[in-house]
Protein backbone atom coordinates (compact mmCIF):
# COMPACT_ATOMS: atom_id res chain seq x y z
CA UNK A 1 5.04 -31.29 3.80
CA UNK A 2 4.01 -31.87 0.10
CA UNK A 3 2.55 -28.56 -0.86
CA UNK A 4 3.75 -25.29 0.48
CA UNK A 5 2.11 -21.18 -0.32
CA UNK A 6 4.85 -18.71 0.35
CA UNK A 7 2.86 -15.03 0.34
CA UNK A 8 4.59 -12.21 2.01
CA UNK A 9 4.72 -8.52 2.26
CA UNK A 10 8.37 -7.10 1.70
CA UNK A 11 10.61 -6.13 4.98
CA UNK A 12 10.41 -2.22 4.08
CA UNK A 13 13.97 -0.83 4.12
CA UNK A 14 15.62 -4.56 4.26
CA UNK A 15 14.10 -7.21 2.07
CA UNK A 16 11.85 -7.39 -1.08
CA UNK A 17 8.88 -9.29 -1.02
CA UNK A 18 10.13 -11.58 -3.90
CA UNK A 19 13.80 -11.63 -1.90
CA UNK A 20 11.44 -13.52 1.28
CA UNK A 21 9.88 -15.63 -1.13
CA UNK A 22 13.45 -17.15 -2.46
CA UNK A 23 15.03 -17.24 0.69
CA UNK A 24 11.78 -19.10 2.43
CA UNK A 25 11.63 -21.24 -0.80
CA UNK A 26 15.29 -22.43 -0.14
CA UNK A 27 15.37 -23.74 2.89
CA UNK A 28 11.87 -25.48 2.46
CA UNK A 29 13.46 -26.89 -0.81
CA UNK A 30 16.57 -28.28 1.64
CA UNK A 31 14.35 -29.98 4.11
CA UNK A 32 11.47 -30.74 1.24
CA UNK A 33 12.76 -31.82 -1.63
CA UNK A 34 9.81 -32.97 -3.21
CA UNK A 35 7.31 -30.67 -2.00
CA UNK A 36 5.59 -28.35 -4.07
CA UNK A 37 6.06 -24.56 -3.69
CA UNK A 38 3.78 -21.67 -4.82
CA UNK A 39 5.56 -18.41 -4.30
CA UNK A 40 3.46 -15.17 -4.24
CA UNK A 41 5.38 -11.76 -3.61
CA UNK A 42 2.46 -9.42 -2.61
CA UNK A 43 1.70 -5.97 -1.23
CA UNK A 44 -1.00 -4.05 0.10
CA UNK A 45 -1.23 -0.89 -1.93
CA UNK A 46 2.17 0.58 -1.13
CA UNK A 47 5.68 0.11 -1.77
CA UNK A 48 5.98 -2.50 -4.84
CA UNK A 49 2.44 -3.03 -5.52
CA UNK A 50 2.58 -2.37 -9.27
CA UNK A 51 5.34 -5.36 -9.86
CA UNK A 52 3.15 -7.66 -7.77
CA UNK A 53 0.63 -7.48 -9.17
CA UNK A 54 2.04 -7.39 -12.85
CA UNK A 55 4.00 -10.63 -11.13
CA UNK A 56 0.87 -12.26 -10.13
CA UNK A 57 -0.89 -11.30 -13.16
CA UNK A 58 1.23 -11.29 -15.47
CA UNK A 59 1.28 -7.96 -18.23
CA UNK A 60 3.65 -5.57 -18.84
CA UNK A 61 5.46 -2.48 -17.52
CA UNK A 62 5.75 0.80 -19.42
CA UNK A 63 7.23 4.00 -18.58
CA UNK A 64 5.30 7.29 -18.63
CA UNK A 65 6.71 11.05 -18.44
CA UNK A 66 5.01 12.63 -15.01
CA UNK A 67 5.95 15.00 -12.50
CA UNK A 68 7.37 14.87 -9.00
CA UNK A 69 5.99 16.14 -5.88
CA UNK A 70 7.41 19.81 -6.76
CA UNK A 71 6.19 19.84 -10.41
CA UNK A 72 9.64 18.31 -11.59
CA UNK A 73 9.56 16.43 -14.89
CA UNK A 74 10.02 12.77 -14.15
CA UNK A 75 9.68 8.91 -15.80
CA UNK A 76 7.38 6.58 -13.95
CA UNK A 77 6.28 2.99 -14.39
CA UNK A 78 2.69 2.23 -15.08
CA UNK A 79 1.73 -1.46 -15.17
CA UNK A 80 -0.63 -2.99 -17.90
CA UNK A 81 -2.26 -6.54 -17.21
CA UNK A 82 -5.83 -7.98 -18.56
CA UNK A 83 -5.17 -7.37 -21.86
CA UNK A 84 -4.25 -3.55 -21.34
CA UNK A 85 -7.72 -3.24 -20.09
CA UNK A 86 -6.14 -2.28 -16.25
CA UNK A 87 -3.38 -0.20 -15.14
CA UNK A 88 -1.77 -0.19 -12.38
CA UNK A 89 0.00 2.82 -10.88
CA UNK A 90 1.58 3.60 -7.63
CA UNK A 91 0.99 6.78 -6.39
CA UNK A 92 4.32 7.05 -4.88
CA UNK A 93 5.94 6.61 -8.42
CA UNK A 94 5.01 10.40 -8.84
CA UNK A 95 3.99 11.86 -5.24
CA UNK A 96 6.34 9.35 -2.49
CA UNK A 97 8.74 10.25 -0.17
CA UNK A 98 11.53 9.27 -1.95
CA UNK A 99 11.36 11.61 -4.53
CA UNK A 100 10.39 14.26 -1.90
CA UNK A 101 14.02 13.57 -0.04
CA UNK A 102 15.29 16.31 1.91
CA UNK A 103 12.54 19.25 0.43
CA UNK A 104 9.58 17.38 2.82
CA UNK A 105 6.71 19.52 3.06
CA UNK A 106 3.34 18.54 2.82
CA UNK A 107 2.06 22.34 2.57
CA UNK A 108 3.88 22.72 -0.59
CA UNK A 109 3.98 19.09 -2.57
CA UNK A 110 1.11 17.70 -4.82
CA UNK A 111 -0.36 14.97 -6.41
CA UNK A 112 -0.25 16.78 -9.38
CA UNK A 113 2.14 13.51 -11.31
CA UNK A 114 -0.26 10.96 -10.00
CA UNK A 115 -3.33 12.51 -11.82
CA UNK A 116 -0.61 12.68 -15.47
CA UNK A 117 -0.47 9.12 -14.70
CA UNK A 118 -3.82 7.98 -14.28
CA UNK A 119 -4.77 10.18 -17.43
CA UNK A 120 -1.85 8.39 -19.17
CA UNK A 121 -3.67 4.94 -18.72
CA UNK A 122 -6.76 6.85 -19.98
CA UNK A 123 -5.41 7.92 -23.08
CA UNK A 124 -3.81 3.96 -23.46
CA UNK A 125 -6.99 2.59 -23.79
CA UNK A 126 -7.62 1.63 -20.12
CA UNK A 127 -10.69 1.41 -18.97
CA UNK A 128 -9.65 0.43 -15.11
CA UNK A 129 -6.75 2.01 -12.53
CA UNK A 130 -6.08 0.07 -9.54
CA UNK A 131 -4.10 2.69 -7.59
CA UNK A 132 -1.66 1.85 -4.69
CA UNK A 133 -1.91 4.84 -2.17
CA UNK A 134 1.00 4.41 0.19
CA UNK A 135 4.55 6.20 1.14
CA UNK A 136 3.09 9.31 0.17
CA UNK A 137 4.61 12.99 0.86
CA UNK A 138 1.36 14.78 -0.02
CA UNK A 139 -1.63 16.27 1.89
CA UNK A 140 -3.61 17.96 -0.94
CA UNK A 141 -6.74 15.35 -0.49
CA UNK A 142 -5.89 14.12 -3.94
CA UNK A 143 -6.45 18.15 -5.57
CA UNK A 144 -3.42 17.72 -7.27
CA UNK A 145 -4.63 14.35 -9.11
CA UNK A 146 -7.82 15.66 -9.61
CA UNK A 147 -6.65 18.93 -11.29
CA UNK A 148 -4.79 16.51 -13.72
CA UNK A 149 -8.19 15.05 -14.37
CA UNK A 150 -9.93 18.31 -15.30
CA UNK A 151 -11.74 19.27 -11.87
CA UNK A 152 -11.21 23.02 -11.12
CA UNK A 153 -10.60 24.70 -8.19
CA UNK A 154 -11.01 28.22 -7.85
CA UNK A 155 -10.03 31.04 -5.24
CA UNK A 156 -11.90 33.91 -3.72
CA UNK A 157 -11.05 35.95 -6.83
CA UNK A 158 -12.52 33.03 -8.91
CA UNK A 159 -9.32 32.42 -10.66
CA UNK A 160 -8.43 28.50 -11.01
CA UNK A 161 -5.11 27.01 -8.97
CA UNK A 162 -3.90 23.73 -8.35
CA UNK A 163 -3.98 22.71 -4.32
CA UNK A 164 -1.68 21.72 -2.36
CA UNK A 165 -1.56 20.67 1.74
CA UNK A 166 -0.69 24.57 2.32
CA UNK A 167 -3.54 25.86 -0.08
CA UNK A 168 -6.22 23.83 0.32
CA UNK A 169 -8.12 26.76 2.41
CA UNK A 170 -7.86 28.86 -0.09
CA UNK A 171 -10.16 26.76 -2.37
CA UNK A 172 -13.93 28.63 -2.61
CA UNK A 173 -15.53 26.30 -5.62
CA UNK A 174 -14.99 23.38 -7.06
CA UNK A 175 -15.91 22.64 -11.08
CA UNK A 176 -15.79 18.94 -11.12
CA UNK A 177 -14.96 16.64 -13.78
CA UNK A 178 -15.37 13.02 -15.04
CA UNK A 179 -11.96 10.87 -14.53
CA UNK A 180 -13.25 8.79 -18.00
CA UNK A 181 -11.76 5.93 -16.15
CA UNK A 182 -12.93 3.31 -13.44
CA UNK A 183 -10.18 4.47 -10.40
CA UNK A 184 -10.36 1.84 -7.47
CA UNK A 185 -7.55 2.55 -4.50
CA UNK A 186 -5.82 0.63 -2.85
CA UNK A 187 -5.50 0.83 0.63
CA UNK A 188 -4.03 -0.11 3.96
CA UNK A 189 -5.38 2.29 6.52
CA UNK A 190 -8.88 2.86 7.91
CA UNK A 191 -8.19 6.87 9.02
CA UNK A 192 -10.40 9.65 8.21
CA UNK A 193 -10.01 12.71 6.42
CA UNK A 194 -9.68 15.24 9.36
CA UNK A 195 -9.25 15.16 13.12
CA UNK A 196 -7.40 13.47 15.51
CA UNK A 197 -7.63 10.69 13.35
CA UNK A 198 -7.29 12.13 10.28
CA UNK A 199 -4.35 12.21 7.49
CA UNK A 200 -2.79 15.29 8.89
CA UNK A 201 -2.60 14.27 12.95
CA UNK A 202 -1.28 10.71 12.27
CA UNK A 203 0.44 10.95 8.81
CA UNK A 204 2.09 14.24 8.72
CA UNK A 205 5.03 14.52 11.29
CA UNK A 206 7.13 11.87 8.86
CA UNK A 207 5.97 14.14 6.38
CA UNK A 208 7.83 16.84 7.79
CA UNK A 209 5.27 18.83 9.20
CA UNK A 210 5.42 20.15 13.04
CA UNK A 211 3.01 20.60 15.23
CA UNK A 212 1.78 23.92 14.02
CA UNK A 213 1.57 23.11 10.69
CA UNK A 214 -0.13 19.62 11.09
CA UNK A 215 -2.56 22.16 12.79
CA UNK A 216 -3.17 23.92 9.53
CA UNK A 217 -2.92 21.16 7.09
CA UNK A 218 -5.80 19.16 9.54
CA UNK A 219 -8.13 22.68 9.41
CA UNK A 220 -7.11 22.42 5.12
CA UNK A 221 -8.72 19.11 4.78
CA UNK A 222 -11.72 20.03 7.04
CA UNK A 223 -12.09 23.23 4.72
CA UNK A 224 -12.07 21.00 1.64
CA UNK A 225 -14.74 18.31 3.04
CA UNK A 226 -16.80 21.39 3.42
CA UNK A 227 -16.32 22.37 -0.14
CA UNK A 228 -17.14 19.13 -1.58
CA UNK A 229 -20.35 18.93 0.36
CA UNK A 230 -21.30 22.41 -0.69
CA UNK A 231 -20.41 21.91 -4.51
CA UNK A 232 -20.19 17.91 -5.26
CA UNK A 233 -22.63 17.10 -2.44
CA UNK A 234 -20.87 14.79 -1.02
CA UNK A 235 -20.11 14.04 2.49
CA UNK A 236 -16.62 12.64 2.71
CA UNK A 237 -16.00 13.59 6.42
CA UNK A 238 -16.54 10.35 7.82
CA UNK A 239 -14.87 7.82 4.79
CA UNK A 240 -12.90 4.76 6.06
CA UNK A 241 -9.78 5.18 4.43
CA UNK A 242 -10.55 8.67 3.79
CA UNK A 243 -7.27 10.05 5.15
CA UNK A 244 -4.79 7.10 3.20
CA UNK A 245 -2.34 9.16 1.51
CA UNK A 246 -2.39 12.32 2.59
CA UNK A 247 -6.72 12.48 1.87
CA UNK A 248 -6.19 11.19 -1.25
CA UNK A 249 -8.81 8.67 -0.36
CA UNK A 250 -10.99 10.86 0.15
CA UNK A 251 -10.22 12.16 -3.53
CA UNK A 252 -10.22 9.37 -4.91
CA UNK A 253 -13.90 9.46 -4.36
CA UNK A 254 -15.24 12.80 -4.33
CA UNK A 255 -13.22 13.74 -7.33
CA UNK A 256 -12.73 10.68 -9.46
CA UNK A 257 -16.06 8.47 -8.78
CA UNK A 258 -13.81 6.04 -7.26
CA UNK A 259 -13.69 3.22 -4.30
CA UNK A 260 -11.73 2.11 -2.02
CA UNK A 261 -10.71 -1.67 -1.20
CA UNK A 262 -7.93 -3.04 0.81
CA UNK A 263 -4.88 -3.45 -1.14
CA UNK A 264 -4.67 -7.03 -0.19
CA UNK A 265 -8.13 -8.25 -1.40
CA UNK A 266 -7.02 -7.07 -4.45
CA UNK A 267 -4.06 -9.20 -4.89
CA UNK A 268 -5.33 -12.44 -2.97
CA UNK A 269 -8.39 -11.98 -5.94
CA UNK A 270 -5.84 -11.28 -8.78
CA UNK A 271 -3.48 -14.62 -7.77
CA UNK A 272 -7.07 -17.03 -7.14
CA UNK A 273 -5.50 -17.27 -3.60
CA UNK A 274 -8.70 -19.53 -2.26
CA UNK A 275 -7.69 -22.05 -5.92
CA UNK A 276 -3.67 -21.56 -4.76
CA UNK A 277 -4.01 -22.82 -1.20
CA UNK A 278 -6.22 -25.88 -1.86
CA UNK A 279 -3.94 -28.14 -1.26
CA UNK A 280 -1.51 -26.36 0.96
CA UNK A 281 -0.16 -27.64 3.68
CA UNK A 282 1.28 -24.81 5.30
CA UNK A 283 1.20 -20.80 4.45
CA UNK A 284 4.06 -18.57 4.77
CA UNK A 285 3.76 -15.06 5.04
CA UNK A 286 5.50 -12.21 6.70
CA UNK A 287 6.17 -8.41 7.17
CA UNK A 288 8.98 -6.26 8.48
CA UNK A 289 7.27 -5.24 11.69
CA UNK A 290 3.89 -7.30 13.13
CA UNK A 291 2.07 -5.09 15.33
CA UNK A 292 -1.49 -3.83 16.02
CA UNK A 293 -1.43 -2.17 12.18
CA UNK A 294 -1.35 -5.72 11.27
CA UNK A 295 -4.66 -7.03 12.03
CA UNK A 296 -6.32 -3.81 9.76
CA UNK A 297 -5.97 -4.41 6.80
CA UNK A 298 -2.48 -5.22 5.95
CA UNK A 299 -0.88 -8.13 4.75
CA UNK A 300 -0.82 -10.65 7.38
CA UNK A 301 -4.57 -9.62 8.56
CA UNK A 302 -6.27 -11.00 4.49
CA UNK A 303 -4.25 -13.77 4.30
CA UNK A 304 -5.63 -15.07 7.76
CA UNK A 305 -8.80 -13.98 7.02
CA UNK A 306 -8.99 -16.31 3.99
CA UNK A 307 -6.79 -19.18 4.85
CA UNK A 308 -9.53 -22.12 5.40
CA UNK A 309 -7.72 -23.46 8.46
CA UNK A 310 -4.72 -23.86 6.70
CA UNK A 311 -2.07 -23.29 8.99
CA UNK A 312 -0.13 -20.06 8.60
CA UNK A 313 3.14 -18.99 9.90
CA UNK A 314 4.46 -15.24 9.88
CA UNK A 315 7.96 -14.19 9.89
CA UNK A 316 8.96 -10.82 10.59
CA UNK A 317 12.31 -8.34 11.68
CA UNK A 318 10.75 -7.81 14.97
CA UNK A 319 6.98 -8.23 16.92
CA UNK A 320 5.85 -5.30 18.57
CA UNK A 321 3.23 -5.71 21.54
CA UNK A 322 0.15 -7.72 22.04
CA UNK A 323 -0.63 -9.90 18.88
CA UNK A 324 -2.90 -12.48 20.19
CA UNK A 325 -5.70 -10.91 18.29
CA UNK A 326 -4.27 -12.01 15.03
CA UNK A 327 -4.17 -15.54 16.54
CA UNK A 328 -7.80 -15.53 17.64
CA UNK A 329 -8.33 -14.50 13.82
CA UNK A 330 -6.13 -17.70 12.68
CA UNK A 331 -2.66 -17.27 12.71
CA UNK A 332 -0.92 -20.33 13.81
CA UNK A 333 2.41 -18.84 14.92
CA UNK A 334 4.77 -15.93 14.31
CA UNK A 335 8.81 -15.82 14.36
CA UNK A 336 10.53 -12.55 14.39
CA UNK A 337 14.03 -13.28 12.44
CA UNK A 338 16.45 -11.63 14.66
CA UNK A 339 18.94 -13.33 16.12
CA UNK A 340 20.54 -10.95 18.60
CA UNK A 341 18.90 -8.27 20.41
CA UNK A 342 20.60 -5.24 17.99
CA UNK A 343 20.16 -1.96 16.35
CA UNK A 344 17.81 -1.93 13.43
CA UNK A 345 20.59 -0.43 11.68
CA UNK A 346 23.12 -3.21 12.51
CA UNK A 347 20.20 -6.28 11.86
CA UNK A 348 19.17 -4.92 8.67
CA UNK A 349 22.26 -5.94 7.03
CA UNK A 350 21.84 -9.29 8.52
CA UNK A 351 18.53 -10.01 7.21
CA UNK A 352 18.75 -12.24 4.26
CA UNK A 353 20.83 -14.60 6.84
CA UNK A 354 18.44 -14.23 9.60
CA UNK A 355 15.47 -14.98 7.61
CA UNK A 356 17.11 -18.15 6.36
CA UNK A 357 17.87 -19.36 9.85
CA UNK A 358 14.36 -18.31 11.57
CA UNK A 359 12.99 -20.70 8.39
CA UNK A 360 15.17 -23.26 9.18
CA UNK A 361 14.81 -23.57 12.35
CA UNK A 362 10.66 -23.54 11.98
CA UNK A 363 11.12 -26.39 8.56
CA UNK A 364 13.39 -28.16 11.36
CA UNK A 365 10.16 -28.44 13.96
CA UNK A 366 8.11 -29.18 10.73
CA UNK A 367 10.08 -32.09 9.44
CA UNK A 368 10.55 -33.38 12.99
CA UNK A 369 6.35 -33.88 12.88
CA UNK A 370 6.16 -35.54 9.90
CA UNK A 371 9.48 -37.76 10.40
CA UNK A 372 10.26 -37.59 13.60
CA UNK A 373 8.42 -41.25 14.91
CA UNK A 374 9.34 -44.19 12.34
């Protein structure tokens, strides 16, 4: 092996995409002295998607003063690349779980911060936001951002509010506004606003929300569609991608003039992925979990898509049901990196060391190819 393209996704909750890269880069460095490695830490619009792509294409990383899902005062990264022409924001720096914690509500947070942000990059001189929608605790169909933008909702008693998951019925018109900025979303998920398949049904529950209230929040989102077709006239109902984040899709283009793209386009165009594997040899790429999710859209699903017939190996913590889709689509093999059949919670510690292995022993097979017969 002479020329090698490591490209994963992180191991949520275990490993950071740039922590795979190292430890693949290691062991290929052990068996292949000499070859030549490209490492790419990437993501698809969610959890570290501002550092990759300020990794990948190169820039800089500022803070900016925000607010949390509850309205808190907070400091959040934005990323600057092409010349401070682009930001890049993560709308989980302002509106994630993780600064939810233990208040989860979906009826009550907002995307409020994320809308400070993207107004932030405005008043920097941006004229583009690519925004990561992912790991949100939010089901306000991107109100909250939008509010921050200048669009106005108003009540019943025409008095203007900012909506939240819980609120969202209330709204009776909408004043819209422009964003002043080019707003393209990233993201990983193909759901609808509303419905069975819609933010609130499939996104919700590790929100917080029961069944009664993912009841409400799903009739919220359908009451909002209804007002942006009566007032922006604009159908959203049926948007691919619609329900990412909590509907923020959905907001991103009713409110903001936006578009959507999968998060992993994005940063296989920003990196020149079709110059960087031209003389690969082999790709490696990974996730924490391979499943069905992982031939829509995420990670694993655009590199295949775009590999030429280069071969490409996954690694991953664990594989969960039928994946030979994803090798009709190209992928030459997957390895999960466990080595003993054990509680998430036990294997996660061991995960540096079980990647390394699961490398070595696939570099072993690998060398044995090109050495093996003298």
């Amino acid at each position: 092996m002479k020329n090698a393209v490591i490209i994963p996704d992180s191991f949520k909750g275990t490993l950071a995409s740039e922590k795979v890269c190292n430890i693949i880069a290691e062991r290929i460095r052990f068996h292949f002295p000499k070859c030549k490695i490209s490492a790419v830490p990437v993501s698809d619009g969610g959890e570290g998607f501002c550092g990759c792509m300020i990794k990948a294409c190169g820039g800089k990383i500022i803070e900016c003063e925000t607010m949390n899902p509850y309205g808190e005062k907070i400091t959040a990264e934005i990323g600057l690349t092409d010349s401070g022409n682009t930001a890049i924001i993560e709308m989980a720096a302002a509106a994630g779980l993780g600064l939810a914690k233990s208040r989860l509500n979906p009826e009550l947070t907002s995307t409020f911060g994320v809308g400070l942000m993207i107004k932030a990059a405005r008043e920097l001189g941006c004229k583009k936001v690519l925004l990561g929608l992912g790991g949100s605790c939010t089901n306000d169909g991107g109100c909250g951002a939008a509010a921050a933008l200048g669009v106005k909702f108003l009540n019943s008693a025409g008095k203007p509010f900012i909506p939240t998951g819980g609120t969202l019925k209330d709204i009776d018109r909408i004043i819209p506004a422009e964003s002043g900025i080019e707003i393209e979303a990233m993201c990983d998920v193909k759901n609808v606003l509303y419905g069975k398949n819609g933010a609130a049904y499939v996104f919700a529950p590790q929100k917080g929300a029961d069944d009664e209230m993912v009841l409400r929040l799903d009739d919220g989102l359908k009451h909002l569609a209804e007002k942006i077709r009566e007032h922006l006239g604009i159908d959203i109902s049926g948007y691919e991608g619609g329900g990412a984040a909590g509907g923020f899709g959905a907001g991103v283009c009713a409110f903001m003039g936006g578009s959507l793209k999968r998060g992993i386009d994005s940063v296989l165009d920003a990196v020149k992925f079709e110059q960087l594997i031209k003389e690969a040899d082999f790709i490696f790429t990974g996730e924490g979990k391979i499943d069905s999710q992982s031939r829509d859209g995420k990670v694993i699903d655009g590199i295949i898509s775009r590999a030429e017939g280069i071969p490409v190996i996954a690694f991953a913590g664990g594989i969960d049901g039928d994946i030979s889709q994803l090798y009709s689509q190209g992928l030459t093999a997957a390895f999960t990196i466990n080595m003993l059949p054990e509680d998430l919670s036990v294997s996660a510690g061991k995960s540096e060391t079980n990647l390394s292995a699961a490398a070595d022993n696939v570099l072993r097979l690998i060398k044995h190819g090109v050495y093996g017969k003298k």
